[in-house]
C-alpha atoms as a PDB file:
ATOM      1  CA  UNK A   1     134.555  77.184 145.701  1.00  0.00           C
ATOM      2  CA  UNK A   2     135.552  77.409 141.878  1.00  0.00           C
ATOM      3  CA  UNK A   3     132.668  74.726 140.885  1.00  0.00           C
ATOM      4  CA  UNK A   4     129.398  77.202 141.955  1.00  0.00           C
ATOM      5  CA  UNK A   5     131.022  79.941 140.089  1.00  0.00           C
ATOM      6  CA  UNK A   6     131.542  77.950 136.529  1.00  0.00           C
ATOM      7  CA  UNK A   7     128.190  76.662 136.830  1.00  0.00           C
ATOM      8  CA  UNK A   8     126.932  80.067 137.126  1.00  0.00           C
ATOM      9  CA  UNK A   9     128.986  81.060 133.894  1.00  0.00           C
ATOM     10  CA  UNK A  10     127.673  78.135 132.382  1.00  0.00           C
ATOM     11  CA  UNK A  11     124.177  78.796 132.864  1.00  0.00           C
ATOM     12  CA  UNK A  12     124.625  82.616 132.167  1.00  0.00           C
ATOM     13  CA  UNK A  13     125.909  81.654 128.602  1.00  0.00           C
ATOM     14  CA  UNK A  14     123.648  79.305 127.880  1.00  0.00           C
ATOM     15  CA  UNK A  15     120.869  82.089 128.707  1.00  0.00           C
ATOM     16  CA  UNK A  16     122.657  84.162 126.296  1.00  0.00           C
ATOM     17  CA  UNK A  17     123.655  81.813 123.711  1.00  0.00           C
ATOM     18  CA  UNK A  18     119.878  80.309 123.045  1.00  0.00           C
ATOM     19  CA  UNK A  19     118.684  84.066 123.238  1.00  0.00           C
ATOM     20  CA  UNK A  20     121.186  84.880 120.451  1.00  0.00           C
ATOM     21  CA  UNK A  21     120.572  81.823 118.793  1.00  0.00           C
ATOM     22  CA  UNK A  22     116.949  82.106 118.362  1.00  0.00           C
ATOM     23  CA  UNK A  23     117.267  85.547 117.069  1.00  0.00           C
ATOM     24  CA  UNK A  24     119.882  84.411 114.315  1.00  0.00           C
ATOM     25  CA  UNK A  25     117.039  81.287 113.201  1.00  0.00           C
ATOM     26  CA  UNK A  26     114.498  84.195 113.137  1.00  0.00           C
ATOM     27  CA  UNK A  27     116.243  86.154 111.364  1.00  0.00           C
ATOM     28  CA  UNK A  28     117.116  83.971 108.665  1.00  0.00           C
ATOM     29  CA  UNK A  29     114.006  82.063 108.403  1.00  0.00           C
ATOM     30  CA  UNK A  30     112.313  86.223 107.650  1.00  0.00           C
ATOM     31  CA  UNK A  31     115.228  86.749 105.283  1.00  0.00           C
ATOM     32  CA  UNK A  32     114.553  83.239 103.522  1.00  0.00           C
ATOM     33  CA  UNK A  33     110.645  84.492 103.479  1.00  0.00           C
ATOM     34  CA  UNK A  34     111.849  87.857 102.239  1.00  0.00           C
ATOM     35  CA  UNK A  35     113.878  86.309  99.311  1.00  0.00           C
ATOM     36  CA  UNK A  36     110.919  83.474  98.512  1.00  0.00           C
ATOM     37  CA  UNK A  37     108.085  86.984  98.231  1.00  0.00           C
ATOM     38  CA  UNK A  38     110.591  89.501  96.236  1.00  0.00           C
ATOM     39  CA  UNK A  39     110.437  86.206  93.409  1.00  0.00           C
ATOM     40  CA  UNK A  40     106.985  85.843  93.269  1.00  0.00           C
ATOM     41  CA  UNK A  41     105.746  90.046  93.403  1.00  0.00           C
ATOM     42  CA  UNK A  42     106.407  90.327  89.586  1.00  0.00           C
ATOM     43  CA  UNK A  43     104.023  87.868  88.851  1.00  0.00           C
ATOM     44  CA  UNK A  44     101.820  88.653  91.330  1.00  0.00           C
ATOM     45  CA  UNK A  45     101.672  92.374  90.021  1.00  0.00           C
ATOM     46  CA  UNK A  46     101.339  91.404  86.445  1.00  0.00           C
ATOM     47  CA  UNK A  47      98.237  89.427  87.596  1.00  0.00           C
ATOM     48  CA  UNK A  48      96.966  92.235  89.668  1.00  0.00           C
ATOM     49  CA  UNK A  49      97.019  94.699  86.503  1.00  0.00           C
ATOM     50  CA  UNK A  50      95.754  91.725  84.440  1.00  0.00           C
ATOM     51  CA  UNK A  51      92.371  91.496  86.686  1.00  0.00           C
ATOM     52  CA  UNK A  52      92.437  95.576  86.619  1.00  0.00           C
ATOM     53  CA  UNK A  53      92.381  95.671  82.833  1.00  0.00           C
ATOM     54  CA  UNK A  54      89.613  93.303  82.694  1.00  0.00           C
ATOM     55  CA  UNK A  55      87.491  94.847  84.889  1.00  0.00           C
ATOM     56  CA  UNK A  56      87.724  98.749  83.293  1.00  0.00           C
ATOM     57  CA  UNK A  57      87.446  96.503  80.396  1.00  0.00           C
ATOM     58  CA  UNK A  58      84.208  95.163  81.199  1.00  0.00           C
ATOM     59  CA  UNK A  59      83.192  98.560  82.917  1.00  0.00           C
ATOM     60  CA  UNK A  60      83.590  99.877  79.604  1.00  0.00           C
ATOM     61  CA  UNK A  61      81.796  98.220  77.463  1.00  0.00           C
ATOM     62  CA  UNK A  62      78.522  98.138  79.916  1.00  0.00           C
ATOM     63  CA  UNK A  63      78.630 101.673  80.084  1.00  0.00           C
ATOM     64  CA  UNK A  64      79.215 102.065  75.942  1.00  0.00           C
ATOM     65  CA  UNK A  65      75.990  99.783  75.837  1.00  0.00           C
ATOM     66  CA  UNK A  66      74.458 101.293  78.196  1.00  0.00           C
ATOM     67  CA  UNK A  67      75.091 104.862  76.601  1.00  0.00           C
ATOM     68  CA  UNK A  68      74.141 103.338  73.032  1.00  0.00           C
ATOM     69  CA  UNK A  69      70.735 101.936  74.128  1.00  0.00           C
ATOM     70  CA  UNK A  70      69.959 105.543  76.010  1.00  0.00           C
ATOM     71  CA  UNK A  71      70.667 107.376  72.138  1.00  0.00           C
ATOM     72  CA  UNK A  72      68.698 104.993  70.539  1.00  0.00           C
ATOM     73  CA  UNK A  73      65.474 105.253  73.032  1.00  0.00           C
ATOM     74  CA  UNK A  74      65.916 109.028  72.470  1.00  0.00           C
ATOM     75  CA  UNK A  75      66.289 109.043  68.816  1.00  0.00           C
ATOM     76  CA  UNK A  76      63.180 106.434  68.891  1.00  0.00           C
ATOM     77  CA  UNK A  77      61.187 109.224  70.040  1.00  0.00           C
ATOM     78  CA  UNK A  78      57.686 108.635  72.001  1.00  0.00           C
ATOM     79  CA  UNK A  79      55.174 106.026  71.332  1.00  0.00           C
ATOM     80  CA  UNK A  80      52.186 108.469  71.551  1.00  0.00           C
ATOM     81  CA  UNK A  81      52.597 111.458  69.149  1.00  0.00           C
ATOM     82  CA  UNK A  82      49.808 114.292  70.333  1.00  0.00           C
ATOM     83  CA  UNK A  83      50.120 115.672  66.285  1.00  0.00           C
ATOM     84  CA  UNK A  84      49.231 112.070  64.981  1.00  0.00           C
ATOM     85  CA  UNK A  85      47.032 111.842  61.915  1.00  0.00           C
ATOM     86  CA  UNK A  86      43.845 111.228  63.494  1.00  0.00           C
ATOM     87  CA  UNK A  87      43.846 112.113  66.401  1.00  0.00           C
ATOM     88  CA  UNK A  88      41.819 115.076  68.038  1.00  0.00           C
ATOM     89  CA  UNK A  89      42.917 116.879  70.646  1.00  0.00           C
ATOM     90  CA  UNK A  90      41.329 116.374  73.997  1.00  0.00           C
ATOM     91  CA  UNK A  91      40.737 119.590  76.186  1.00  0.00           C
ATOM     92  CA  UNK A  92      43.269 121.211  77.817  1.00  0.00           C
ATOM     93  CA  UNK A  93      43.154 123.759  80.785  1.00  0.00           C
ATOM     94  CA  UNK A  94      44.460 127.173  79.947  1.00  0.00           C
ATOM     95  CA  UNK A  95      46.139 129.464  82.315  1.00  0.00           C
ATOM     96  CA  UNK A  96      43.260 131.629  82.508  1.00  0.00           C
ATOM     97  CA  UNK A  97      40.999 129.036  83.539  1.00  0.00           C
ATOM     98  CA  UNK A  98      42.604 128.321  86.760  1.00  0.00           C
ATOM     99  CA  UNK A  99      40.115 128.712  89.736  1.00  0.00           C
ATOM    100  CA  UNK A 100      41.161 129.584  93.275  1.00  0.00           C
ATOM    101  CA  UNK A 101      43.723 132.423  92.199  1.00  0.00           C
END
């Protein structure tokens, strides 16, 4: 009568023991995985501020371009000035001679 009883133990614990035991190689294969990230974050982050600075970088200087060629097209002026030396002036509509009002 013992022998049915042990075997039950036996089985019970080894339910128990590979539960536990998988747990425990989870849990230090994620804390080896932890520890292998934490090391390589600094880096990482200095490389992620790297690429940051050199696109506001960039960012900046095509919008300083940008904002340089806009003041020099308006201190250019136009092509056609009206008040050229010869040139007449071609006839305008006044307010007055608006029909339909």
């Amino acid at each position: 009568m013992e022998r049915p009883e042990i075997v039950a133990l036996l089985l019970v614990g080894l339910l128990i023991g590979t539960g536990v035991g998988s747990a425990y190689a989870r849990a230090r294969r994620g804390w080896a995985d932890y520890q292998t990230v934490r090391k390589t974050v600094p880096g990482a982050r200095r490389a992620a501020w790297l690429l940051i600075k050199v696109a506001t970088t960039k960012i900046g200087i095509i919008a300083l371009l940008l904002l340089v060629g806009a003041v020099a097209y308006a201190a250019a002026g136009p092509d056609d000035d009206p008040a050229a030396p010869g040139r007449t002036p071609g006839p305008s509509a006044t307010p007055s001679e608006r029909q339909g009002r």
